[in-house]
C-alpha atoms as a PDB file:
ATOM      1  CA  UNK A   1     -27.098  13.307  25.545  1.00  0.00           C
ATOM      2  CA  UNK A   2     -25.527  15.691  28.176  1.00  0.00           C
ATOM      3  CA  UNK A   3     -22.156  16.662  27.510  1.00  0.00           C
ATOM      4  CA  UNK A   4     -18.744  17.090  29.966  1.00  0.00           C
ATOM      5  CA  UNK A   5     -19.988  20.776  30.297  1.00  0.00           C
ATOM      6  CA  UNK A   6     -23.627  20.345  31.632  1.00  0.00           C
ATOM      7  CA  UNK A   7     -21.981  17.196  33.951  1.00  0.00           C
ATOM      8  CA  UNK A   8     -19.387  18.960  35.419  1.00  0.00           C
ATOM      9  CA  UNK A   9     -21.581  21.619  36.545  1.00  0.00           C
ATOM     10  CA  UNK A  10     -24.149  19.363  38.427  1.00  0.00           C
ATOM     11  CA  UNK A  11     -21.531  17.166  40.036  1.00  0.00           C
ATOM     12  CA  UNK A  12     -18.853  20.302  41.100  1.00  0.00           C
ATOM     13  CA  UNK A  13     -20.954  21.118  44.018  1.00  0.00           C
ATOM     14  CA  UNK A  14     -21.384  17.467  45.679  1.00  0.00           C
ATOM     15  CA  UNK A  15     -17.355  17.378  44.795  1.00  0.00           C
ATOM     16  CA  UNK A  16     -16.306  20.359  46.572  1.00  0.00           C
ATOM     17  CA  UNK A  17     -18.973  19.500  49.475  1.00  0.00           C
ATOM     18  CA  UNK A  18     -16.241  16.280  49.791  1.00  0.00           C
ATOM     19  CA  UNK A  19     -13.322  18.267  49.823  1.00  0.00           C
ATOM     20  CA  UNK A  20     -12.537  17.574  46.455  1.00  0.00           C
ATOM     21  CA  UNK A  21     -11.315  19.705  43.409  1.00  0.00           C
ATOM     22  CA  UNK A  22     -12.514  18.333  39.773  1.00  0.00           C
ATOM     23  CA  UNK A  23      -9.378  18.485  37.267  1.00  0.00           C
ATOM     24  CA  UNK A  24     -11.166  17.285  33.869  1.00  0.00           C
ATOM     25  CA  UNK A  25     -14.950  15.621  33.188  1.00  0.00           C
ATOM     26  CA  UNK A  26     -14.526  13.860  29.908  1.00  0.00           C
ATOM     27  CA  UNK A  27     -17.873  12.116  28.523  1.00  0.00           C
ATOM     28  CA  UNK A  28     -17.177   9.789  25.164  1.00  0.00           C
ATOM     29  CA  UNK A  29     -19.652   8.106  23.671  1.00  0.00           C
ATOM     30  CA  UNK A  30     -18.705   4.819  21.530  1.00  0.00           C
ATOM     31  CA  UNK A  31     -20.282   1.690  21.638  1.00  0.00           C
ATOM     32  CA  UNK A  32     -20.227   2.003  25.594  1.00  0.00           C
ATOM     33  CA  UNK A  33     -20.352   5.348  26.540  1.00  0.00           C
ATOM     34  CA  UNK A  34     -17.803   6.790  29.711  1.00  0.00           C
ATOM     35  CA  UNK A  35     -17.755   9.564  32.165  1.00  0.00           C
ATOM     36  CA  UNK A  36     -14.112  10.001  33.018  1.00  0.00           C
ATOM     37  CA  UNK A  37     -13.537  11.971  36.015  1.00  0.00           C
ATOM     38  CA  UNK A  38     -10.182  13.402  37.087  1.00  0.00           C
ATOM     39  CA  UNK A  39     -10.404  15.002  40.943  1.00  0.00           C
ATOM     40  CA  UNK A  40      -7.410  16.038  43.484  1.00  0.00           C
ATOM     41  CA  UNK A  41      -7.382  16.975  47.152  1.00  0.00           C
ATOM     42  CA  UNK A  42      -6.568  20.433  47.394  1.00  0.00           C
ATOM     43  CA  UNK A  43      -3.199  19.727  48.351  1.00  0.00           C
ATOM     44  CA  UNK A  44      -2.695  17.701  45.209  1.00  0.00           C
ATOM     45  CA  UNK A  45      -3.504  14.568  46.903  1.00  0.00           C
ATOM     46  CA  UNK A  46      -5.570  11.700  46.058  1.00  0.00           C
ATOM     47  CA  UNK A  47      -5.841   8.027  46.983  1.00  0.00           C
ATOM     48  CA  UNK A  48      -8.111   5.223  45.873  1.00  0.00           C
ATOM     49  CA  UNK A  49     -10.205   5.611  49.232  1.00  0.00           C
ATOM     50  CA  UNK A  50     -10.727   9.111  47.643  1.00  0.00           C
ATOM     51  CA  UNK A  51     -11.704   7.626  44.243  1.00  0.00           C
ATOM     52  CA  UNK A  52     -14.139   5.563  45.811  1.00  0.00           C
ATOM     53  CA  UNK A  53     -15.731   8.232  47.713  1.00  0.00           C
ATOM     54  CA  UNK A  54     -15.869  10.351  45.105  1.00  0.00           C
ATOM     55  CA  UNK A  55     -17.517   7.651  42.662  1.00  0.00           C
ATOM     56  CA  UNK A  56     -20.480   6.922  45.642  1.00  0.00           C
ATOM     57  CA  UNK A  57     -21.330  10.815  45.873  1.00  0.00           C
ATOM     58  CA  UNK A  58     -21.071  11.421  41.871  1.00  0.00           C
ATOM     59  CA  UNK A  59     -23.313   8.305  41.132  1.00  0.00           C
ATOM     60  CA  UNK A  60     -26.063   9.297  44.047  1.00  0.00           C
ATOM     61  CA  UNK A  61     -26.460  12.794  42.261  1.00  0.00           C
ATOM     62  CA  UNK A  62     -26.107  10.851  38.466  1.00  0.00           C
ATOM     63  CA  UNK A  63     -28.971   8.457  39.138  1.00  0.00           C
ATOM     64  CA  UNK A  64     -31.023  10.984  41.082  1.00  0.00           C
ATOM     65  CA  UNK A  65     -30.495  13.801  38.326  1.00  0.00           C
ATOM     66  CA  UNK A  66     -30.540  11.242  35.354  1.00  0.00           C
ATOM     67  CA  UNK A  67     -28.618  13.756  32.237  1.00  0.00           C
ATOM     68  CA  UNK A  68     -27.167  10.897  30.628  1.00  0.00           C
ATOM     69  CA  UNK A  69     -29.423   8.614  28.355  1.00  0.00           C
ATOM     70  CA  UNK A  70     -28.707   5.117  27.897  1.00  0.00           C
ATOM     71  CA  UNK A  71     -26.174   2.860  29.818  1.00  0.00           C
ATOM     72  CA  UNK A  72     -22.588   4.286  30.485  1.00  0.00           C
ATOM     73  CA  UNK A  73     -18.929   3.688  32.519  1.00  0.00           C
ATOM     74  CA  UNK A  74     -18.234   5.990  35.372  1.00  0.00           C
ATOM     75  CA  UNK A  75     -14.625   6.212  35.618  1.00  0.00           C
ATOM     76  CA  UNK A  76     -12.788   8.327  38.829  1.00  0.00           C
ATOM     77  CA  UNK A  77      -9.197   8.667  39.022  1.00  0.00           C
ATOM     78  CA  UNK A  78      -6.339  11.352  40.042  1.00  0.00           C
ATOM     79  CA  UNK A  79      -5.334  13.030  37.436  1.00  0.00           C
ATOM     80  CA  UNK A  80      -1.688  11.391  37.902  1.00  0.00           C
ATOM     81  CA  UNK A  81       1.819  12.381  38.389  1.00  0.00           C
ATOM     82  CA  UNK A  82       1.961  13.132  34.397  1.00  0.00           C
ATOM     83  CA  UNK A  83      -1.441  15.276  34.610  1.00  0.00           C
ATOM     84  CA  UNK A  84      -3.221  16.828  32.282  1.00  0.00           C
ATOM     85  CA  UNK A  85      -2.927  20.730  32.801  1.00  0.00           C
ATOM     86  CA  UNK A  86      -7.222  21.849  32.881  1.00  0.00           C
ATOM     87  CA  UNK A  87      -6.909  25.572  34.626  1.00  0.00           C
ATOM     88  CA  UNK A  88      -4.636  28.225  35.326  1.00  0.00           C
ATOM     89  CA  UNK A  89      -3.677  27.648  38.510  1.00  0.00           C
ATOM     90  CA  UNK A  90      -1.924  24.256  36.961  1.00  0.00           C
ATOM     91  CA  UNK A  91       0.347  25.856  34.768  1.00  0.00           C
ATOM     92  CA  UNK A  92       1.247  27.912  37.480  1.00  0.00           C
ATOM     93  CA  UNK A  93       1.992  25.312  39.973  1.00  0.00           C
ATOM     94  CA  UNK A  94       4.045  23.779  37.554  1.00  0.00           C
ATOM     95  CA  UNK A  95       6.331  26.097  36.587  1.00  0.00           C
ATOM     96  CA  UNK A  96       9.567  25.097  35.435  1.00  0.00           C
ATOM     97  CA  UNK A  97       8.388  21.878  34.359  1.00  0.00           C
ATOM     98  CA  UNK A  98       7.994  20.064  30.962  1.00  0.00           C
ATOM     99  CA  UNK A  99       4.590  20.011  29.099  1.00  0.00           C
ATOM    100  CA  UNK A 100       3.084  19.416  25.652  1.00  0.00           C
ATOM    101  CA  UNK A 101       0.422  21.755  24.861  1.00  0.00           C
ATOM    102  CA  UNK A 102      -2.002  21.679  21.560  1.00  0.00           C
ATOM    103  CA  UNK A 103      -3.554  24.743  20.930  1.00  0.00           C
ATOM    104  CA  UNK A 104      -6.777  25.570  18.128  1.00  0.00           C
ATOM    105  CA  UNK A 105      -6.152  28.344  16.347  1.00  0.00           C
ATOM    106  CA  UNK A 106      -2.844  27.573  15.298  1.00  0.00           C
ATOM    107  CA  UNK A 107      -0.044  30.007  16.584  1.00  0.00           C
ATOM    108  CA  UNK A 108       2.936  30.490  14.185  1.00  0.00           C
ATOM    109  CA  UNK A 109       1.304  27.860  12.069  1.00  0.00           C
ATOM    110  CA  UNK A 110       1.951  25.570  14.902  1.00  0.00           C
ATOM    111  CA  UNK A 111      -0.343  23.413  16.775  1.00  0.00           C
ATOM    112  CA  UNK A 112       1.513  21.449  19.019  1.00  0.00           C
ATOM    113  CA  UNK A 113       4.162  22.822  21.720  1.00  0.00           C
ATOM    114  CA  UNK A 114       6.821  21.304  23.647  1.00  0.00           C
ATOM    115  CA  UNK A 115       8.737  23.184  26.631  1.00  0.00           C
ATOM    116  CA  UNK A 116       9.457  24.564  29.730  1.00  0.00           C
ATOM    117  CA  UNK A 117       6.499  26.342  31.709  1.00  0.00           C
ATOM    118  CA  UNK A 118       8.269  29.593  31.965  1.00  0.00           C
ATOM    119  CA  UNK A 119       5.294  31.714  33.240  1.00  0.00           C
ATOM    120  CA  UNK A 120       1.332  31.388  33.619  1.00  0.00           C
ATOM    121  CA  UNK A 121      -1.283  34.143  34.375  1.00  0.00           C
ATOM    122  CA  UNK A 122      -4.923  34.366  34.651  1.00  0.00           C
ATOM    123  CA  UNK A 123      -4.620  34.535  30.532  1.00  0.00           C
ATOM    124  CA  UNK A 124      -2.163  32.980  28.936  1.00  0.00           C
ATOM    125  CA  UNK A 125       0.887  30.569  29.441  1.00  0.00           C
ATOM    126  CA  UNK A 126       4.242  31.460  28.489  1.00  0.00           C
ATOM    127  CA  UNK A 127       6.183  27.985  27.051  1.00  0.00           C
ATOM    128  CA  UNK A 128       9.945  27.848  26.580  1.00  0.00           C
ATOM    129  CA  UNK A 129      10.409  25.337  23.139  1.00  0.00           C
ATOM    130  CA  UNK A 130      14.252  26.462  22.968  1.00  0.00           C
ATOM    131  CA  UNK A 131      17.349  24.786  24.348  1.00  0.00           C
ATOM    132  CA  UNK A 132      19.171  25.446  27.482  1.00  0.00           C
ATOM    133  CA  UNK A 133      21.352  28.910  26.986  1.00  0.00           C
ATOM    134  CA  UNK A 134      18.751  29.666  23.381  1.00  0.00           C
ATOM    135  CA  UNK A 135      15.770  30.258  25.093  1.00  0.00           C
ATOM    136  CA  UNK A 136      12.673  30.164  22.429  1.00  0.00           C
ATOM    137  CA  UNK A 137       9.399  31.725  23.821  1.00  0.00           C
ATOM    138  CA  UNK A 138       5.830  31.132  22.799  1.00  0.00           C
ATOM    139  CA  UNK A 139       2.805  32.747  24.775  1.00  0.00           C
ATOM    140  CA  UNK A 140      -0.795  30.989  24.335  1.00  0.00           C
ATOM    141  CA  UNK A 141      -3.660  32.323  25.043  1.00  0.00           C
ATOM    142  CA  UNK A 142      -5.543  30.135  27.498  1.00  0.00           C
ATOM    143  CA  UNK A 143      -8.550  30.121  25.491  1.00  0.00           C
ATOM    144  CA  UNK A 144      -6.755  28.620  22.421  1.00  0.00           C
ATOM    145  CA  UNK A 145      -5.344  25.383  24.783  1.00  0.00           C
ATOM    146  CA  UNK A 146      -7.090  22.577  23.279  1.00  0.00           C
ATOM    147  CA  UNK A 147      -4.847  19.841  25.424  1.00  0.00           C
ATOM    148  CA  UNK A 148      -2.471  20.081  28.028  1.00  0.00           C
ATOM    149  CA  UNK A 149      -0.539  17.655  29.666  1.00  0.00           C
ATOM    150  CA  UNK A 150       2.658  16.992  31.926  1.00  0.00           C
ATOM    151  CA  UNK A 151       5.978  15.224  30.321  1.00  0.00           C
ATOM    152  CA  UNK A 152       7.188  12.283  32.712  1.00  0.00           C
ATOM    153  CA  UNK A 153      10.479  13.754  33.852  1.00  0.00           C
ATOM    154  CA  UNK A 154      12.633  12.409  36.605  1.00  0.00           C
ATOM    155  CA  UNK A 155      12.246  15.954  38.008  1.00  0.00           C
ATOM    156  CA  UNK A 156       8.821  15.460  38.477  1.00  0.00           C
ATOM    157  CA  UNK A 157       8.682  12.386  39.260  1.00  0.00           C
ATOM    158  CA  UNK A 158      10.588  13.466  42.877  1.00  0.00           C
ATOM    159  CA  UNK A 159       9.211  16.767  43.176  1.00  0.00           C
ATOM    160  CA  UNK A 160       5.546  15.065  43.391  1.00  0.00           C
ATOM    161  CA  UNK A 161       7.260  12.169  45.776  1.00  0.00           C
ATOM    162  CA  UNK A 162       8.562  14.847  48.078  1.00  0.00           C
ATOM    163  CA  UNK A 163       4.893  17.022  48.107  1.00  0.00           C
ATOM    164  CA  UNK A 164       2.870  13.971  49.053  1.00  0.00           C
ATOM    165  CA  UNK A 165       5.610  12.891  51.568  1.00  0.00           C
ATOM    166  CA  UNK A 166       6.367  10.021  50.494  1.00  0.00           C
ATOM    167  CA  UNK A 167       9.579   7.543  51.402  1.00  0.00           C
ATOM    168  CA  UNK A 168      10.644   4.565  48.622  1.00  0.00           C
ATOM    169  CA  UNK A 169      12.624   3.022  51.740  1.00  0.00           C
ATOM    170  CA  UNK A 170      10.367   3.172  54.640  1.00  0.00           C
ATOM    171  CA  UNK A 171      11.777   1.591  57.608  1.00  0.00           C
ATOM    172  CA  UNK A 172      10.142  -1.008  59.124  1.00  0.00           C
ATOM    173  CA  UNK A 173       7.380  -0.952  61.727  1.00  0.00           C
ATOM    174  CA  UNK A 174       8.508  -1.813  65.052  1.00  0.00           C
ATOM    175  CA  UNK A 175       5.972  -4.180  66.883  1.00  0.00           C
END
């Protein structure tokens, strides 16, 4: 059985061909095995014409390469306002926001962190735990991040309105 490794490196190409940018390739097996793919626009974008686009190019190079035995659920989405947080240039991007980050070895016999993005370099990712005014610092090594992921803030929640342009209240079209 091919794993999210192996996958991601035989779809990438036909995905940046389209424009797009892959953000995770999960493959679970179960009962019914699924290949969950998380892709973004460059600019952070990514609508459901894009998800269908994507899905058409992925499953031409899937059936014509074949690495998956047996049958299986090909899943593409955006990686959503609450993302997960796959590669550096993430946790840079997001600086000054909220994430939760699980990390294998443990650090400080710790494995799971909750804070403020507070710096991010090709290495590691510096994580503020502490409270406003008692600032509490933890810097992880990107190649202990097991799981990374976004908190839903309100903060968020606008700034990622305002970078895809978009209005709650548009006014109406005039005919």
């Amino acid at each position: 059985m091919a794993d999210a490794a192996s996958i991601t490196r035989l779809i990438a190409p036909e995905a940046k061909r389209l424009g797009y940018e892959l953000v995770r390739v999960r493959f679970t097996g179960g009962r019914r095995a699924t290949l969950q793919i998380m892709a973004e626009r460059p600019d952070g974008t990514m609508d459901v014409d894009d998800c269908a686009a994507l899905s058409r190019a992925i499953s031409a190079v899937l059936d014509e390469k074949d690495p998956i035995s047996g049958e299986y659920t090909l899943e593409v989405s955006s990686p959503g306002i609450d993302r997960p947080l796959t590669r550096p240039h993430d946790f840079a991007a997001y600086q000054g926001h909220e994430a939760k980050i699980e990390v294998e070895p443990p650090l400080d016999g710790r494995r799971r962190f909750k804070g403020i993005i507070a710096r991010a370099d090709g290495d590691s990712v510096t994580l503020d735990t502490g409270k406003p005014g008692a600032p509490q610092e933890f810097t992880l090594p990107f190649s202990s991040i097991t799981e990374a992921r976004l908190v839903l803030t309100d903060r968020l929640v606008a700034e990622s309105l305002a970078r895809r342009n978009l209005n709650l209240h548009p006014e109406p079209q005039k005919s």
